[in-house]
Protein backbone atom coordinates (compact mmCIF):
# COMPACT_ATOMS: atom_id res chain seq x y z
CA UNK A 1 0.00 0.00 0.00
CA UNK A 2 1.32 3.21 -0.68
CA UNK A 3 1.43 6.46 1.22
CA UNK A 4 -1.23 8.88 -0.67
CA UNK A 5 0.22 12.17 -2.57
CA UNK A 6 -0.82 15.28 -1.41
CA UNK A 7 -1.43 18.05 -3.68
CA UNK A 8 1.09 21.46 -3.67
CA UNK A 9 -0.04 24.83 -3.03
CA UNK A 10 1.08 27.70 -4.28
CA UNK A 11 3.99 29.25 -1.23
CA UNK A 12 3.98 26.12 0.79
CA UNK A 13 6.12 23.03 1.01
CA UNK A 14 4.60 20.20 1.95
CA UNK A 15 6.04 18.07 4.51
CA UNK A 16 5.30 14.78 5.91
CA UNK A 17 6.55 13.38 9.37
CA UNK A 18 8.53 10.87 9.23
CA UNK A 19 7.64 7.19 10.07
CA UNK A 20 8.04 6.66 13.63
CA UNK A 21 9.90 2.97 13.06
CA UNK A 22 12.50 5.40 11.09
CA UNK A 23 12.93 8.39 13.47
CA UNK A 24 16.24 9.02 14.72
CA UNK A 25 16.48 9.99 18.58
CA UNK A 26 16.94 13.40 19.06
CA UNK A 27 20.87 14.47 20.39
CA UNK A 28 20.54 15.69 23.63
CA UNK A 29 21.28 19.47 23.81
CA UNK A 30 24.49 19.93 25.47
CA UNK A 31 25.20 23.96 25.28
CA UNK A 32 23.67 24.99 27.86
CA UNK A 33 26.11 23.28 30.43
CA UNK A 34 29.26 24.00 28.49
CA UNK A 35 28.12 27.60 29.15
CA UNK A 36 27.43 27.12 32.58
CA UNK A 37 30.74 25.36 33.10
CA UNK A 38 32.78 28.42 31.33
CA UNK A 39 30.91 30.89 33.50
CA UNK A 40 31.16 28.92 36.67
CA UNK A 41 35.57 28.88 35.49
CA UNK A 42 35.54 32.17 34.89
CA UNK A 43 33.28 32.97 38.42
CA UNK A 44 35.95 30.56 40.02
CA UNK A 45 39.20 32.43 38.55
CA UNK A 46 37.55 35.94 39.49
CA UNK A 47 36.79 34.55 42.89
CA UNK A 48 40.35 33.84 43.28
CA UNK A 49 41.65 37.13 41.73
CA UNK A 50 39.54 38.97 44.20
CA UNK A 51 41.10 36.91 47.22
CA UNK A 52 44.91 36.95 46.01
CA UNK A 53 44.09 41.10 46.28
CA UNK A 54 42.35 41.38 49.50
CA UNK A 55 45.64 39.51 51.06
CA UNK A 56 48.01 41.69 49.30
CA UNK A 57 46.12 44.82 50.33
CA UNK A 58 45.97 43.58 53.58
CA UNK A 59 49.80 42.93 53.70
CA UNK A 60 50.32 46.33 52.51
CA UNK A 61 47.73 48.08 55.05
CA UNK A 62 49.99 46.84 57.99
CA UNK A 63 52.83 48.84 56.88
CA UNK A 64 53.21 51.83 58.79
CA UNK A 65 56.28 53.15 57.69
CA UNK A 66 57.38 54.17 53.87
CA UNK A 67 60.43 52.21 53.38
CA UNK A 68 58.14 48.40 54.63
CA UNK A 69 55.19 49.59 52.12
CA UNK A 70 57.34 50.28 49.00
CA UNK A 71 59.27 46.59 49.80
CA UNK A 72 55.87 45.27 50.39
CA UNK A 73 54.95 46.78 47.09
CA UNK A 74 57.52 44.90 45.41
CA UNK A 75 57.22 41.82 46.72
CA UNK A 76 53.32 42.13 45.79
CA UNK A 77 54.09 43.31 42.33
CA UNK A 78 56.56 40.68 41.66
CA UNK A 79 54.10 37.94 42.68
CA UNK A 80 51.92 38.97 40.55
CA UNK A 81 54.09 40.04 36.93
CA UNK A 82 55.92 36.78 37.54
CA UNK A 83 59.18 38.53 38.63
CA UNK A 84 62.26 37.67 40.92
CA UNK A 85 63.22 41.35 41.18
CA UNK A 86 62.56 45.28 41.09
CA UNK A 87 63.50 48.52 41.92
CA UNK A 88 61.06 51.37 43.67
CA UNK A 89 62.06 54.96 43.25
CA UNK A 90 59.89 58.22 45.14
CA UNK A 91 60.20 61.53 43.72
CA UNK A 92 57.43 63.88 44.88
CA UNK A 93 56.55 66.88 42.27
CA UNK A 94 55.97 68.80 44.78
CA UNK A 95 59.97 69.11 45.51
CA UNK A 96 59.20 68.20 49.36
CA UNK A 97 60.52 64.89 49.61
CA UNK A 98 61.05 62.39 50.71
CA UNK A 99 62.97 60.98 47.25
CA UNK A 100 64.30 57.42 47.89
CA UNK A 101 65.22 54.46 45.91
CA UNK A 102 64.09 50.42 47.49
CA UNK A 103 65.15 47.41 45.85
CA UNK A 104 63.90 43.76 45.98
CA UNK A 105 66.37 41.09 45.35
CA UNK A 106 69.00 44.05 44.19
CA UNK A 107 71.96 45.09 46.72
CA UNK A 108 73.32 48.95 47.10
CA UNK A 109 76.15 47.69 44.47
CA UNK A 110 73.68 46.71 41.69
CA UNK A 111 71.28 49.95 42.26
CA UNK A 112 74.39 51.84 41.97
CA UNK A 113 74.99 50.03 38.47
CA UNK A 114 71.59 50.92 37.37
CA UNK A 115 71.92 54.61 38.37
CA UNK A 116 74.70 54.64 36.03
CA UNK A 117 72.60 54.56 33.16
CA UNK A 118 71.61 57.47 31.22
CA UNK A 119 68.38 57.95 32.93
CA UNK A 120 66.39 58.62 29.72
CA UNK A 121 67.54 54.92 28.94
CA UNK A 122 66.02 53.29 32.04
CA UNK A 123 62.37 52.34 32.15
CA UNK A 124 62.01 54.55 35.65
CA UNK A 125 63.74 57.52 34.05
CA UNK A 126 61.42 57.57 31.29
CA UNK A 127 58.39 57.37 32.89
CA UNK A 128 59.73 59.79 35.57
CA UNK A 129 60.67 62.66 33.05
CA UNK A 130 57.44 62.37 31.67
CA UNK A 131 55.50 63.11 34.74
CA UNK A 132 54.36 66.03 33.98
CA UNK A 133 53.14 68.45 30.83
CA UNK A 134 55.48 67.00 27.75
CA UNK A 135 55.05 68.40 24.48
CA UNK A 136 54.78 66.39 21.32
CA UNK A 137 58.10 66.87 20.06
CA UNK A 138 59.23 65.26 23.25
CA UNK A 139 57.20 62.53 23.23
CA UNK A 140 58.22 62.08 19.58
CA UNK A 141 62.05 62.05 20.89
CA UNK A 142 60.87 59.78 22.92
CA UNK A 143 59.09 57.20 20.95
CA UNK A 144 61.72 57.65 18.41
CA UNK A 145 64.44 56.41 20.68
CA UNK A 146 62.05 53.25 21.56
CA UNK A 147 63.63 50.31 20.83
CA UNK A 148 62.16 47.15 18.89
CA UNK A 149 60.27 44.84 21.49
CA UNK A 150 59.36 47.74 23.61
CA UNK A 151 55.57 48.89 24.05
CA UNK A 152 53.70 51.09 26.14
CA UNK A 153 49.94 50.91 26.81
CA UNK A 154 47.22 54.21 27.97
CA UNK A 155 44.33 53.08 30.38
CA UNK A 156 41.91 53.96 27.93
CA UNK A 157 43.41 51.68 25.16
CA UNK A 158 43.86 48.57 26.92
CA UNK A 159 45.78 47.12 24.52
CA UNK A 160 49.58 47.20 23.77
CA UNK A 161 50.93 48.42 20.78
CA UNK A 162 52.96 46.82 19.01
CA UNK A 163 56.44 48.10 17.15
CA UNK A 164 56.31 49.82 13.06
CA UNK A 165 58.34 48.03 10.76
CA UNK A 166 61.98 48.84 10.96
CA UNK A 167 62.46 49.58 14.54
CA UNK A 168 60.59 52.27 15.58
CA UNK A 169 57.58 52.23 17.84
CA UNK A 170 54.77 54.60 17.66
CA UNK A 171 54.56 57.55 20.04
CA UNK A 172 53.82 56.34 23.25
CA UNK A 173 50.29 57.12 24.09
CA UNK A 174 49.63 58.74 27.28
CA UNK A 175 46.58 59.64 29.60
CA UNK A 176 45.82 63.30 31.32
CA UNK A 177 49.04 62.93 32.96
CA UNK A 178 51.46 62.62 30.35
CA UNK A 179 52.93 59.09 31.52
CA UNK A 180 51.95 55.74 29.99
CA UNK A 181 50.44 53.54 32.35
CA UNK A 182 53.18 50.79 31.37
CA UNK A 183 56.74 50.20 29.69
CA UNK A 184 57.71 46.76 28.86
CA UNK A 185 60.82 45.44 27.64
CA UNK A 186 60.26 41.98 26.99
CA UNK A 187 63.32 41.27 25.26
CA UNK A 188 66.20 43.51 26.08
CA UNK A 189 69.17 40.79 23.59
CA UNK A 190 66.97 41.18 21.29
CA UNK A 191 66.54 44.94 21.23
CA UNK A 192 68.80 46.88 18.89
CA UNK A 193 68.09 49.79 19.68
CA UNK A 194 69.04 49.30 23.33
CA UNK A 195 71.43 51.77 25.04
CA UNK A 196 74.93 50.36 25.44
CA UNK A 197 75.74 51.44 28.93
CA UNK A 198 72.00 49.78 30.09
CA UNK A 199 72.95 45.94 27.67
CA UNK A 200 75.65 46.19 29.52
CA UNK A 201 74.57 46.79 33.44
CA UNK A 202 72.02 44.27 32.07
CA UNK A 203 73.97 41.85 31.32
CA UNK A 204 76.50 42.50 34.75
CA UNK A 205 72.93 41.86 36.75
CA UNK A 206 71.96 39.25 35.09
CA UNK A 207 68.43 40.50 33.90
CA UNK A 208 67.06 39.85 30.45
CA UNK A 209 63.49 41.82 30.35
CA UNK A 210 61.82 44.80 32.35
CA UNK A 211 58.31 45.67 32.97
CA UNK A 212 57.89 49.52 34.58
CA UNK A 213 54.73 51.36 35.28
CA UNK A 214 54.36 54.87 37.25
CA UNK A 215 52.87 55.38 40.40
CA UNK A 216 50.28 58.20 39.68
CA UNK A 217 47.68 59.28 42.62
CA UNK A 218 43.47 58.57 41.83
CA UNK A 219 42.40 61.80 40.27
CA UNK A 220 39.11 61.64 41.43
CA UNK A 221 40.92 61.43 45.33
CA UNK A 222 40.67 64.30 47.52
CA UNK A 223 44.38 64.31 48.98
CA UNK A 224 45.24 66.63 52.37
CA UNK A 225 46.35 68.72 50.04
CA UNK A 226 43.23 69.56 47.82
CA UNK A 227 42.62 68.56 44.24
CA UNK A 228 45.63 70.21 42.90
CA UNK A 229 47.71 67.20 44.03
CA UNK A 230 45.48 65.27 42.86
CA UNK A 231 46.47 62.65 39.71
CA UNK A 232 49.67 63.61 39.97
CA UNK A 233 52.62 60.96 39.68
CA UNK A 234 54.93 59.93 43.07
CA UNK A 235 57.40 57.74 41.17
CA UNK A 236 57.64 54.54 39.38
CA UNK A 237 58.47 50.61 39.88
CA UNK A 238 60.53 48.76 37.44
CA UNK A 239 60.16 44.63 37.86
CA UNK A 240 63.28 43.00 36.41
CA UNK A 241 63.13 39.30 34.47
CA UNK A 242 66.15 36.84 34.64
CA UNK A 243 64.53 35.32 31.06
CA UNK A 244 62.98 37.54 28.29
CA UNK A 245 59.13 37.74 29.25
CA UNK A 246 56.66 39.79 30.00
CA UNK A 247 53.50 40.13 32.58
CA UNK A 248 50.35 38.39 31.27
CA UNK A 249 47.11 40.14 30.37
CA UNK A 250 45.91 38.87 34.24
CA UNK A 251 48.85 40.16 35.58
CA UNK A 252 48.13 43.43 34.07
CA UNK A 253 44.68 43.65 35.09
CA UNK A 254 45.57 42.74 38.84
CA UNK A 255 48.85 45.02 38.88
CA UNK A 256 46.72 47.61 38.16
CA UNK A 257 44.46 47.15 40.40
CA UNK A 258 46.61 46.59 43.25
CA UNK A 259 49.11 50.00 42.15
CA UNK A 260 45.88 51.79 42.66
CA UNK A 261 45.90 50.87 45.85
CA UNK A 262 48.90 50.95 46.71
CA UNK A 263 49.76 54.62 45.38
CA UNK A 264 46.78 56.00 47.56
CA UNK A 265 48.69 54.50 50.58
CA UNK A 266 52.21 55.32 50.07
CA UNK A 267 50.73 59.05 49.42
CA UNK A 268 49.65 58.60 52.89
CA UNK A 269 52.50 57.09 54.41
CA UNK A 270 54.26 60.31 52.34
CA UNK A 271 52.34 62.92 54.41
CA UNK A 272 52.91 61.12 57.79
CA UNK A 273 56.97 60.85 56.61
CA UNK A 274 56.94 64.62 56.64
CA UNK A 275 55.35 65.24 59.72
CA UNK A 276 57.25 62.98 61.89
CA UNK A 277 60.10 64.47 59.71
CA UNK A 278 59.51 67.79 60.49
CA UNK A 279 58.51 67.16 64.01
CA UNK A 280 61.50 65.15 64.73
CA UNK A 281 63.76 68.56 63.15
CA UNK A 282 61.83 70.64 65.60
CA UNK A 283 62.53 68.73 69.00
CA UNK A 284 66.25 68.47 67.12
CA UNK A 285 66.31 71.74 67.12
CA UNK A 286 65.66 72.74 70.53
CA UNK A 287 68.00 70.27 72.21
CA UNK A 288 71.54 71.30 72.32
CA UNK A 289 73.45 70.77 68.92
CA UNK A 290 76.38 69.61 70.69
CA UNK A 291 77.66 69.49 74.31
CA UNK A 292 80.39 72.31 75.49
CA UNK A 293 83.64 71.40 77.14
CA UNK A 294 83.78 72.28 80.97
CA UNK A 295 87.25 71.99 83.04
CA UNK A 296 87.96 68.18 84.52
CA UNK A 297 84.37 66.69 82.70
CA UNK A 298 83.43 64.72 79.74
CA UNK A 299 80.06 64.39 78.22
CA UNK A 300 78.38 61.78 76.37
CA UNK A 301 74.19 61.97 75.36
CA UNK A 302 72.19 59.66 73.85
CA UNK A 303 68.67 60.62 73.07
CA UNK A 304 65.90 59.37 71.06
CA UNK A 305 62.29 60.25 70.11
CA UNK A 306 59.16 58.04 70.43
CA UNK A 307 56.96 57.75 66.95
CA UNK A 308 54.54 60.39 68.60
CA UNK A 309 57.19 62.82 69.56
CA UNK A 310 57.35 63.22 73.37
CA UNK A 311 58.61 66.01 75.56
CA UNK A 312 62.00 64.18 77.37
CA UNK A 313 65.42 67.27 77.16
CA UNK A 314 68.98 67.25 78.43
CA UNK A 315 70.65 70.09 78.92
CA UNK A 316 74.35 71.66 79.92
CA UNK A 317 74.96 74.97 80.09
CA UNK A 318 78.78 76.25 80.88
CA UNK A 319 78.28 78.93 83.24
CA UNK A 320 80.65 81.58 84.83
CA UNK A 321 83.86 80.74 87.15
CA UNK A 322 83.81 77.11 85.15
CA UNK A 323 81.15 76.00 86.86
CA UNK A 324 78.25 73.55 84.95
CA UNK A 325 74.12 73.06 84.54
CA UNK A 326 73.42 69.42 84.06
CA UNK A 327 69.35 68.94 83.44
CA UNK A 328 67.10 66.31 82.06
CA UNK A 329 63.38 66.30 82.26
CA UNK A 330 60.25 65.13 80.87
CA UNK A 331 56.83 67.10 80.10
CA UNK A 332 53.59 65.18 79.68
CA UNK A 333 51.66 64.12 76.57
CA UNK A 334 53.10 63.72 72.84
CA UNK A 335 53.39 65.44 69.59
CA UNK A 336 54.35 68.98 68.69
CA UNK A 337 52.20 70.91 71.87
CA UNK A 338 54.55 68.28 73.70
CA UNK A 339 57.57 69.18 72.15
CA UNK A 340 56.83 73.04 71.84
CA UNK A 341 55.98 72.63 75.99
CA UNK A 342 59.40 71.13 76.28
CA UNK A 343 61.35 73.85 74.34
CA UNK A 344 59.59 76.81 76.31
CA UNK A 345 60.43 74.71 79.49
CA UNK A 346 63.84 74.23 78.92
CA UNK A 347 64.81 77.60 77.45
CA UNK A 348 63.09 78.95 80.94
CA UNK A 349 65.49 76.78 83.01
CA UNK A 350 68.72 77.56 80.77
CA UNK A 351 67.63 81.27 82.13
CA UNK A 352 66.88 80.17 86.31
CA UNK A 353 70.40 78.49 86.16
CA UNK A 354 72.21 81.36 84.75
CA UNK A 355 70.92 83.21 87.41
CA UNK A 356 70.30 81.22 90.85
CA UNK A 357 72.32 77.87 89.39
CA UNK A 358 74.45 77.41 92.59
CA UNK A 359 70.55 77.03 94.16
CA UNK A 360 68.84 73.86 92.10
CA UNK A 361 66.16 73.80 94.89
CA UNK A 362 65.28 78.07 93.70
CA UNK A 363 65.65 77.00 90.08
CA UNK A 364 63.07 74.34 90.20
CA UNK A 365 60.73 76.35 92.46
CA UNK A 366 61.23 78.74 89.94
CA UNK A 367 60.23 76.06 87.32
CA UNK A 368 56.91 74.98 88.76
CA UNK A 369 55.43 78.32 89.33
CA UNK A 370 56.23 79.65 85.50
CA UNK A 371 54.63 75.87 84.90
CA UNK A 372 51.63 76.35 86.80
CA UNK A 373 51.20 80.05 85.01
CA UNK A 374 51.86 79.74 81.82
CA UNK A 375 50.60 75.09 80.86
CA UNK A 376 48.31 74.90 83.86
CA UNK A 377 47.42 71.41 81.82
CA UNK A 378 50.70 70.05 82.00
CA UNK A 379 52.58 68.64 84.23
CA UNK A 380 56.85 67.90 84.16
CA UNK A 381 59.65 65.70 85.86
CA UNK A 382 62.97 67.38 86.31
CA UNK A 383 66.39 67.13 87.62
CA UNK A 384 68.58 69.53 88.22
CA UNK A 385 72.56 69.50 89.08
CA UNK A 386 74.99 72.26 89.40
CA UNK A 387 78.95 71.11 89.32
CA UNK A 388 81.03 73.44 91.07
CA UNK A 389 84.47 74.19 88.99
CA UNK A 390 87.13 71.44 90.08
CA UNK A 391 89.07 72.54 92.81
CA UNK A 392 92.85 71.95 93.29
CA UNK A 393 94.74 69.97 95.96
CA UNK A 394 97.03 71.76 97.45
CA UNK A 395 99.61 68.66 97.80
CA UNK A 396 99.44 67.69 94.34
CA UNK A 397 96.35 65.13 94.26
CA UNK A 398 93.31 64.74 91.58
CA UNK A 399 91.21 67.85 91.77
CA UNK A 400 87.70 67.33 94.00
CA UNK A 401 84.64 67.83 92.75
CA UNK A 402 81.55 68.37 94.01
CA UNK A 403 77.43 68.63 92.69
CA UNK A 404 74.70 69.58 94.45
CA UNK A 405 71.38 68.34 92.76
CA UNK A 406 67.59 68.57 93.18
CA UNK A 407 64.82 66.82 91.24
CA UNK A 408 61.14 66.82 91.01
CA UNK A 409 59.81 63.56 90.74
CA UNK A 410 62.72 62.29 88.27
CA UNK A 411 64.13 59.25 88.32
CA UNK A 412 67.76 59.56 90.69
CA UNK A 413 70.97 59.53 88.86
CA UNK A 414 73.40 56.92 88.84
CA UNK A 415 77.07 57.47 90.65
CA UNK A 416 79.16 54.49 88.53
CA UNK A 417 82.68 54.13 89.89
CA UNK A 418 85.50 51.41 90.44
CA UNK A 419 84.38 51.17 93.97
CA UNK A 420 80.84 52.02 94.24
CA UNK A 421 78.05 52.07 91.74
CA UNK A 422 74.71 53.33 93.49
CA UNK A 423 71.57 55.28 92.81
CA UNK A 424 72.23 58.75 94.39
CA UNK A 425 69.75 59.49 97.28
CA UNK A 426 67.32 62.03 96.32
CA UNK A 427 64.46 63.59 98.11
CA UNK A 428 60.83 62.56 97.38
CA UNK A 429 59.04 65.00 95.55
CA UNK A 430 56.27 65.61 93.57
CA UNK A 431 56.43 66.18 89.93
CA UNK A 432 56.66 70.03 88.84
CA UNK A 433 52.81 71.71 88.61
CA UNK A 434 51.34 68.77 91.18
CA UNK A 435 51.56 70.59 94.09
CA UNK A 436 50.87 74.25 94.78
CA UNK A 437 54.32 74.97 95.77
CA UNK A 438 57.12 73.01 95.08
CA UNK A 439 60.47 72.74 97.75
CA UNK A 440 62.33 69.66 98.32
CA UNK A 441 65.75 69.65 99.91
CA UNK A 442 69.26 69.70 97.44
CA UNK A 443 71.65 67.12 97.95
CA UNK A 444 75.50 67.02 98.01
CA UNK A 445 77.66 64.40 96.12
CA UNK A 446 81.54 64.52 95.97
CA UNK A 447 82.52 62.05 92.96
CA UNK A 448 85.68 60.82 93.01
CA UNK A 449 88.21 61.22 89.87
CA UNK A 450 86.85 58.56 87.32
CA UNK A 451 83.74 58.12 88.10
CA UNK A 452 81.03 58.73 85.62
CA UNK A 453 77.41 60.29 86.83
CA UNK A 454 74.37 58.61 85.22
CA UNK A 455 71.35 61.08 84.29
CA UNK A 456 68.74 59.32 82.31
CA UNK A 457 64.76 59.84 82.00
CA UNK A 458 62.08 57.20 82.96
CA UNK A 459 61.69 56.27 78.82
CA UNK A 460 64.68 54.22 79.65
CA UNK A 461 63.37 52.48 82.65
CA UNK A 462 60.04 51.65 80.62
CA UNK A 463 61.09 50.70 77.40
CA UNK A 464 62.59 47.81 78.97
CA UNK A 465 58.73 46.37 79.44
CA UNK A 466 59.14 45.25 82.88
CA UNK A 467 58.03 46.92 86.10
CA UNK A 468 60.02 49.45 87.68
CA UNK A 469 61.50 47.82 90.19
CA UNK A 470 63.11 45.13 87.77
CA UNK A 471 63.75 47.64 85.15
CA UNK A 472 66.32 49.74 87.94
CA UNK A 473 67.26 46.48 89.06
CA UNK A 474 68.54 45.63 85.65
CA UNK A 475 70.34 49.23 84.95
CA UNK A 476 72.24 48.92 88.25
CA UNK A 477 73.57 45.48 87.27
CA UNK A 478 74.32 46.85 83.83
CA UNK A 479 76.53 49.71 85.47
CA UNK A 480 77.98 47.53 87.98
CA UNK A 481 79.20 44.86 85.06
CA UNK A 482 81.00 47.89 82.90
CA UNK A 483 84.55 46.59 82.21
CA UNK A 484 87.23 48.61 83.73
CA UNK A 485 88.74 50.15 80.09
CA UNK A 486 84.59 51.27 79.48
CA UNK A 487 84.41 53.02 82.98
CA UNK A 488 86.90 55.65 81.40
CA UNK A 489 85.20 56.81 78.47
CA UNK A 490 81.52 58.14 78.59
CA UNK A 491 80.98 57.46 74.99
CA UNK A 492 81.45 53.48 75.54
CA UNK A 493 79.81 53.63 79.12
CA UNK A 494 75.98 55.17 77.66
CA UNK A 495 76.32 52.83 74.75
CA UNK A 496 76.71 49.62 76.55
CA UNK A 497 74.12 50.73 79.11
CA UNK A 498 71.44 51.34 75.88
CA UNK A 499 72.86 47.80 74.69
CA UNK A 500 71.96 46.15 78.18
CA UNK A 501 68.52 47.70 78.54
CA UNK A 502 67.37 48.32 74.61
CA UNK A 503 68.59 45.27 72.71
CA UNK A 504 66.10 46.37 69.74
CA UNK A 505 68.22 49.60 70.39
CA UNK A 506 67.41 53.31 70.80
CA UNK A 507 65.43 53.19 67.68
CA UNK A 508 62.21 51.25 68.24
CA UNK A 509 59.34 52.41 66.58
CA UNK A 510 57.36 50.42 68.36
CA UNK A 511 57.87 52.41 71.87
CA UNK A 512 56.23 55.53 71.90
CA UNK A 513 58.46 56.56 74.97
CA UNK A 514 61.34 58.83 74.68
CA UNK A 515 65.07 57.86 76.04
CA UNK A 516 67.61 59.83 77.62
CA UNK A 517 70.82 59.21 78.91
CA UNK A 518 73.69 62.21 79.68
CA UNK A 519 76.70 60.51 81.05
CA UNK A 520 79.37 63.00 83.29
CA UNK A 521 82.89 61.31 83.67
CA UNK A 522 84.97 63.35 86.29
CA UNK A 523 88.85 63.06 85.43
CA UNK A 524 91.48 62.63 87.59
């Protein structure tokens, strides 16, 4: 029996289903899941992006000081361009410092190589002379001098450019600040265009590619200093391959992300550099610049400031008939007030001892009332000593001295001798501005000829991080163990004493208390 015809019309087709015993199965549909499996790879890989730059944020938001944020920038950008080393340099626009140079994996010797190099030859010096307004004839020098194998790349592109024929490389393009947001040389053997001094430095270091971008502060940021700082460049970072290579279009996209960052925080750390710098210059400034020679005494200081900037001084002041004014002291709080509080304080005594210094007890009394006057907020430890002028024996012996001392709640001084070494006996009293009128009783002390008085303020004492007790515990056994040879010289004695307390050394910035030590060795 045959199947029946059925008639055509005009426009259609006819069609007829086909017999069901000769149907093929239908193929199941399977692009639905590849898709979902490509979006849930690329989900995954984003996922893991995202997590590889919260850590190194997070590494680089516990720096707190310039010099561990640009290493830690380094380290971050080299994990992620597929480098072993690099090279940081700072210099502000502004002209206000701080300009410094970091490496990663390179030693003093090798960044002097590289400075050696003309510096429109380098990477960094390209990208650094171009921060700023360039006109198009020099960016025309510029891309002239390009090599072969070198590209640059603007944020707005995205792409990299690659080389004309014969050598030459387009003008590099650049965004609103006149810098491209990259330089790569992926190839530097291969380049002949190459500077000869920078083949050869190359080739001393060992490094066969570079990859260099600039470190240029978020326009849209509002920076301390208003918008005119404001997408302006702070320096550039150079990562250095052993093999020719270059960064991969992920490492790109997560370098960039990460240098934003990053160049918002280092502008930070900037600002905070020149405060502490300029605070730091201040309390410098109004300490003495040196210490002045006096008749059968040496001197030796050590001081050092706290992050914050505290209020801790020393003093000596020569005064008339060879007589000396030994002081150290200590005003309460931090930061500049602190350190302004200080300097009017001091300069105040320098005046009280030129006048009444044979009478410590009158010069502190004098102290606290112009303290309760003029910083009725603050209040201040002090001791004072006044060293008579050696005097003569009349059958040839050492010359005797003698000091007569007061202090106001200070820690006491330290008598450190062949014989003897023992915390001086002073009266109790009260820091200066605690009470509403200050008078304790002077005391006498007659060193003998080579021993060394210890004056010192309470930073040292807690510094240490033990209690007090312990902490003058372990100073006394630190004078008493001085070898006989370091006894003699006050520079040796205050060192080993900071070496005995401070291993981490004068310098910790993770004390906020000051530290100072004035050392008096009478001769024989």
């Amino acid at each position: 029996m045959t199947t029946p015809h059925v008639p055509k019309v005009a426009g259609i087709e006819p069609t007829l289903p086909a017999p069901a015993h000769t149907a093929a199965p239908a193929a199941p549909e399977t692009r639905p899941f590849a898709q979902l499996a490509a979006a849930h790879e690329r989900l995954a890989a984003r996922l893991s992006d995202l997590t590889a730059l919260h850590d190194l944020t997070g590494r680089l938001a516990r720096t707190d000081t310039l010099e561990a944020a640009l290493h830690e920038l380094l380290r971050a950008g080299a994990a992620l361009v597929g480098a072993r080393r690099g090279l940081v340099t700072l210099e502000p626009p502004d002209g206000l410092g701080p300009e410094t140079t970091v490496g990663l994996g390179l030693g003093p010797a090798d960044i002097g190589h590289l400075e050696t190099v003309p510096r429109r030859a380098m990477p960094l010096g390209r990208l650094l002379d171009g921060l700023g307004a360039a006109s198009d004839a020099d960016v025309g020098a510029e891309a002239g001098a390009g090599a072969e194998g070198s590209t640059a790349v603007t944020p707005d592109a995205g792409v990299v450019e690659q080389p004309l024929p014969g050598g030459s490389t387009p003008p590099l393009p650049r965004p609103s600040t006149g810098v491209p947001t990259e330089l790569a040389q992926p190839d530097l053997a291969g380049d002949p265009g190459l500077d000869p001094r920078l083949r050869e430095v190359a080739a001393r270091l060992g490094y066969a590619a570079s990859y260099a971008v600039p470190l240029i502060t978020d326009p849209s940021a509002d920076g301390p200093e208003g918008t005119e700082r404001a997408g302006r460049p702070l320096g550039a970072v150079v990562w250095l391959y052993d093999e020719p290579a270059e960064p991969g279009e992920r490492g790109r996209r997560l370098l960039a992300l990460y240098r934003a960052y990053a160049t918002r925080h280092v502008s930070r750390l900037i600002e905070l550099h020149r405060r502490r710098h300029a605070e730091q210059t201040l309390r410098t400034e109004m300490l003495p610049a040196r210490l002045p020679r006096a008749p059968g005494v040496r001197l030796a200081v050590r001081h050092a400031a706290g992050p914050y900037g505290g209020g801790d001084w020393y003093d000596a002041l020569p005064l008339p008939d060879g007589a000396l004014s030994l002081s150290v002291g200590s005003v309460t709080g931090s930061g500049p007030s602190a350190v302004a509080a200080m300097g009017r304080l001091r300069a105040s005594l320098r005046a009280y001892a030129v006048m009444e210094g044979e009478d410590p007890v009158a010069v502190l009394s004098d102290l606290e009332l112009l303290l309760r006057l003029t910083e009725p907020a603050r209040s201040a430890t002090a001791l004072f000593a006044f060293a008579e002028p050696p005097v003569a024996d009349p059958l040839g012996g050492p010359p005797a001295h003698k000091i007569v001392l007061a202090g106001a709640g200070h820690c006491p001084p330290l008598i450190i001798g062949e014989h003897r070494t023992e915390f001086v006996e002073t009266s109790l009293s009260a820091p200066l501005g605690m009470l509403a009128c200050w008078e304790a009783p002077s005391v006498e002390l007659e060193p003998l000829p080579g021993e060394t008085l210890l004056l010192y303020s309470d930073g040292l004492l807690h510094r240490t991080g033990e209690p007090v007790d312990r902490a003058f515990s372990r100073l006394h056994a630190a004078a008493a163990g001085l070898p006989k040879s370091v006894r003699q010289d006050p520079e040796a004695l205050v060192d080993h004493v900071v070496r005995a307390m401070l291993p981490q050394g004068l310098t910790d910035p993770g004390s906020p208390e000051d530290v100072v030590l004035l050392a008096v060795h009478f001769e024989g």
